[in-house]
C-alpha atoms as a PDB file:
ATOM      1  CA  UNK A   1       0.000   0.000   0.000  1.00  0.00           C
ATOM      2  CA  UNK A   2       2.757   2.010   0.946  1.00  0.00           C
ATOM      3  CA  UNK A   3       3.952   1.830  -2.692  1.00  0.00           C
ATOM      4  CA  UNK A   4       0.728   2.793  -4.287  1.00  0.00           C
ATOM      5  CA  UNK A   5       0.484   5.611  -1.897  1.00  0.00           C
ATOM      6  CA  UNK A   6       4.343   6.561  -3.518  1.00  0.00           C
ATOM      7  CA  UNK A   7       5.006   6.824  -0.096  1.00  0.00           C
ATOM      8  CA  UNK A   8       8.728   5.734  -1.219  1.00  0.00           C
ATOM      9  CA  UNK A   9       9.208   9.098  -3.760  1.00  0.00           C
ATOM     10  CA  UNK A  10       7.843  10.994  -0.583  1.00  0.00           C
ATOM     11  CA  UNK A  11      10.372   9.907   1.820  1.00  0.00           C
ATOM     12  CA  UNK A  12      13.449  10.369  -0.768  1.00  0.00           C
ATOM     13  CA  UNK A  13      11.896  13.752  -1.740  1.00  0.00           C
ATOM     14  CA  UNK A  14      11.914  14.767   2.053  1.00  0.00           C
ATOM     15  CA  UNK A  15      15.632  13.158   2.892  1.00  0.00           C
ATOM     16  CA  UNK A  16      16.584  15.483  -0.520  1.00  0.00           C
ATOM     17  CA  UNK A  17      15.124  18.299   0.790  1.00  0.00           C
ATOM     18  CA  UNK A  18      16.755  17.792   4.072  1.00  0.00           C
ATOM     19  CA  UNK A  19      19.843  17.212   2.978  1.00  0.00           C
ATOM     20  CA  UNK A  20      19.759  20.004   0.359  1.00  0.00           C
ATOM     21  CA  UNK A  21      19.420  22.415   3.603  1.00  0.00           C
ATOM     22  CA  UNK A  22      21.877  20.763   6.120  1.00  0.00           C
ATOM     23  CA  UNK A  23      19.023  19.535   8.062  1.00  0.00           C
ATOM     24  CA  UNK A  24      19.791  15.483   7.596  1.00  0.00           C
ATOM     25  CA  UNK A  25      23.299  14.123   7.567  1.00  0.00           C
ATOM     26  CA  UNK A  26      25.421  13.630   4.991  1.00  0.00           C
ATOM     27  CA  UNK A  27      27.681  10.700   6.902  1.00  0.00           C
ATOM     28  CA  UNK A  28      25.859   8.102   4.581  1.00  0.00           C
ATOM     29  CA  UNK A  29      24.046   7.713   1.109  1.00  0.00           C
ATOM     30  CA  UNK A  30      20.745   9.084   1.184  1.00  0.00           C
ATOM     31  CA  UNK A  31      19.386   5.432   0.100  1.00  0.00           C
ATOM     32  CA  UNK A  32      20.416   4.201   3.221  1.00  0.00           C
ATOM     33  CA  UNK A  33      18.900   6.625   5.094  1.00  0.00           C
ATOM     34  CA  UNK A  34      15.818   6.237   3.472  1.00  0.00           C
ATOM     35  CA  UNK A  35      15.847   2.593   4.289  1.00  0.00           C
ATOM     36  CA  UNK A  36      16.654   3.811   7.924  1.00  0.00           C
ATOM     37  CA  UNK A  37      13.455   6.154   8.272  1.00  0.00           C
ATOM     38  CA  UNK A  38      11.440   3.649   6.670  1.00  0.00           C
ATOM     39  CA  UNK A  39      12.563   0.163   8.847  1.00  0.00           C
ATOM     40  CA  UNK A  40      12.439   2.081  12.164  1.00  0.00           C
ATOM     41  CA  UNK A  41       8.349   3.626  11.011  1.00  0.00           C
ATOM     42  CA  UNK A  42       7.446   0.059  10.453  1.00  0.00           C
ATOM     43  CA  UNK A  43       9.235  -0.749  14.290  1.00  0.00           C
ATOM     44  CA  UNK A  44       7.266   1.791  15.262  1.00  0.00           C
ATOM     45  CA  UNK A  45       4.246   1.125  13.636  1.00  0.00           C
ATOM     46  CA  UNK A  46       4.036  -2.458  14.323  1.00  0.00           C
ATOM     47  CA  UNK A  47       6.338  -2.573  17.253  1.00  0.00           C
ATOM     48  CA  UNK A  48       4.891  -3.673  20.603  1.00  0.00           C
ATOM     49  CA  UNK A  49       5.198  -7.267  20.215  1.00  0.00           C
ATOM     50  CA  UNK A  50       7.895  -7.599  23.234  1.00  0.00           C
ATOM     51  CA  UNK A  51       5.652  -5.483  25.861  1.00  0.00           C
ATOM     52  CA  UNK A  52       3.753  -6.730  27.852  1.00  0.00           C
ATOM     53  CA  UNK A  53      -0.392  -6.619  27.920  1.00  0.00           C
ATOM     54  CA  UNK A  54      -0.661  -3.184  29.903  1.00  0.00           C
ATOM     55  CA  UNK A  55       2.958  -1.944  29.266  1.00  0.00           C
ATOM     56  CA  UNK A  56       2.758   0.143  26.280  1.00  0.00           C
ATOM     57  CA  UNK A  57       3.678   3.412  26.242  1.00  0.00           C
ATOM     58  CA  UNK A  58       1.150   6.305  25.074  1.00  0.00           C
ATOM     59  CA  UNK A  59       0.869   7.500  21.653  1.00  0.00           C
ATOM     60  CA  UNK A  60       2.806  10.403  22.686  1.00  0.00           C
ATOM     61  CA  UNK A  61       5.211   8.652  23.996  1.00  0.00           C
ATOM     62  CA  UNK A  62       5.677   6.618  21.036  1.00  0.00           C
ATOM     63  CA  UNK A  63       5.547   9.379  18.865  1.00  0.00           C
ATOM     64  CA  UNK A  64       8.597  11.681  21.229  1.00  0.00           C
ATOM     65  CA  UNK A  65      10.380   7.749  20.715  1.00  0.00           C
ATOM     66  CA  UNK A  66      10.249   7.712  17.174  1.00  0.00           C
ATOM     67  CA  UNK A  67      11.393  11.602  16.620  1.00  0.00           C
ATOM     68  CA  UNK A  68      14.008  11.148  19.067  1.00  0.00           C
ATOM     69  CA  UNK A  69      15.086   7.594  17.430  1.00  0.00           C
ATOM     70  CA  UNK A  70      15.134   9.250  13.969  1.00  0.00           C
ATOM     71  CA  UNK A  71      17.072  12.549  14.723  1.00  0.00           C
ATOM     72  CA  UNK A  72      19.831  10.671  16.307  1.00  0.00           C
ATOM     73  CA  UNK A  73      19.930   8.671  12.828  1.00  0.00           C
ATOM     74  CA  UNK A  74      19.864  11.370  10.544  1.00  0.00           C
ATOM     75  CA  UNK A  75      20.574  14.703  11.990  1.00  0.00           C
ATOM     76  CA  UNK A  76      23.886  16.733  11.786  1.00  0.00           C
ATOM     77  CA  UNK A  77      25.803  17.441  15.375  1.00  0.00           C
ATOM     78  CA  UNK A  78      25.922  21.172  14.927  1.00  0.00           C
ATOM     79  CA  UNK A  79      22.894  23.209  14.806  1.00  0.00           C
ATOM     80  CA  UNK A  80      21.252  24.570  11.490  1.00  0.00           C
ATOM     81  CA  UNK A  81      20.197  28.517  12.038  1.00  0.00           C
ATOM     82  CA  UNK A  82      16.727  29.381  12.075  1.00  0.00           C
ATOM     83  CA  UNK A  83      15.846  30.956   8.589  1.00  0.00           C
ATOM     84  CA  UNK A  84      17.208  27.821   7.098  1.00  0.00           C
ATOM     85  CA  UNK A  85      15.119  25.857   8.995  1.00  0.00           C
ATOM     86  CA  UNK A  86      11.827  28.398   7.735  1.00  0.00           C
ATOM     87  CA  UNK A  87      13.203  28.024   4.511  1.00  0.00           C
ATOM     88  CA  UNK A  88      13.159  24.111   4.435  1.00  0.00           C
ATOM     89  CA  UNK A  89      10.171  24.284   6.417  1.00  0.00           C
ATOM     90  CA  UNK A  90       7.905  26.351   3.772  1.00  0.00           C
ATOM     91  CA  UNK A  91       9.328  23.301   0.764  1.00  0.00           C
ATOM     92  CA  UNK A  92       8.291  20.397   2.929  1.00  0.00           C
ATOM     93  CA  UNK A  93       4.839  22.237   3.191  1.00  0.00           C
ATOM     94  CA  UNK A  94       4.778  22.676  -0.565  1.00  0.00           C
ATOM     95  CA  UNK A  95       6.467  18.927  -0.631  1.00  0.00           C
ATOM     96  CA  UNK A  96       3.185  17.462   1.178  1.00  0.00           C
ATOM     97  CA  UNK A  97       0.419  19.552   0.059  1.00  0.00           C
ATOM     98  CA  UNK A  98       1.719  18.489  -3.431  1.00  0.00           C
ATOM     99  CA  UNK A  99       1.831  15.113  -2.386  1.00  0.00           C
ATOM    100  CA  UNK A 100      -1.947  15.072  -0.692  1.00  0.00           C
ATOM    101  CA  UNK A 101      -3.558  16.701  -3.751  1.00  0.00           C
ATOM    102  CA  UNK A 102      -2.213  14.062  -5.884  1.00  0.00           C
ATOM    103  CA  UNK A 103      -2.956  11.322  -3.089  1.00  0.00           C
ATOM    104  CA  UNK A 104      -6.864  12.854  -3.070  1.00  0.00           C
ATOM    105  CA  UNK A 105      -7.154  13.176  -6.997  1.00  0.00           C
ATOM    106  CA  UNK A 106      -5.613   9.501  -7.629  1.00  0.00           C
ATOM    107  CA  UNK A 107      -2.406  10.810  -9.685  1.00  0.00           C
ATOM    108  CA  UNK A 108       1.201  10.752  -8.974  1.00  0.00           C
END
């Protein structure tokens, strides 16, 4: 499903974008980090199988987990100022409204 949703383009789009503006890492190919985001969403998404009945953490939780877990993968050491940041911010926007209106009107 993932697939049909080109959720795949998406991802490599984003890692572009971040890497364009400093934002993700450059320490390894971008195809690897892809295939980083992606395994630990699925973790995340499907994860659970090892806690207990009555253990699991909140949704929040989860989701401060997964953030956490991914910046550590693919963010730089140093800082990136704050109008580059706005600046990648305002393309991801355009990056995933482009991506929803083609999701909604069946095209890619």
């Amino acid at each position: 499903m993932a697939q049909e949703l080109g959720f795949h383009d998406l991802l490599a789009r984003l890692v572009d974008l971040g890497r364009l503006h400093g934002l993700v890492t450059r320490i390894m190919p971008a195809v690897d980090q892809i295939h980083t985001i992606d395994a630990v969403l699925a973790g995340f998404i499907t994860g659970g199988v090892a806690v207990p009945e009555g253990e699991a953490a909140s949704a929040e939780h989860r989701a401060d987990l997964l953030g956490r877990t991914v910046a550590a993968a693919v963010e730089p050491s140093a800082p990136v100022d704050e109008e580059t940041v706005r600046t990648a911010a305002g393309e991801v926007v355009d990056l995933l409204t482009a991506a929803r209106r083609a999701l909604i009107s069946g095209t890619s």
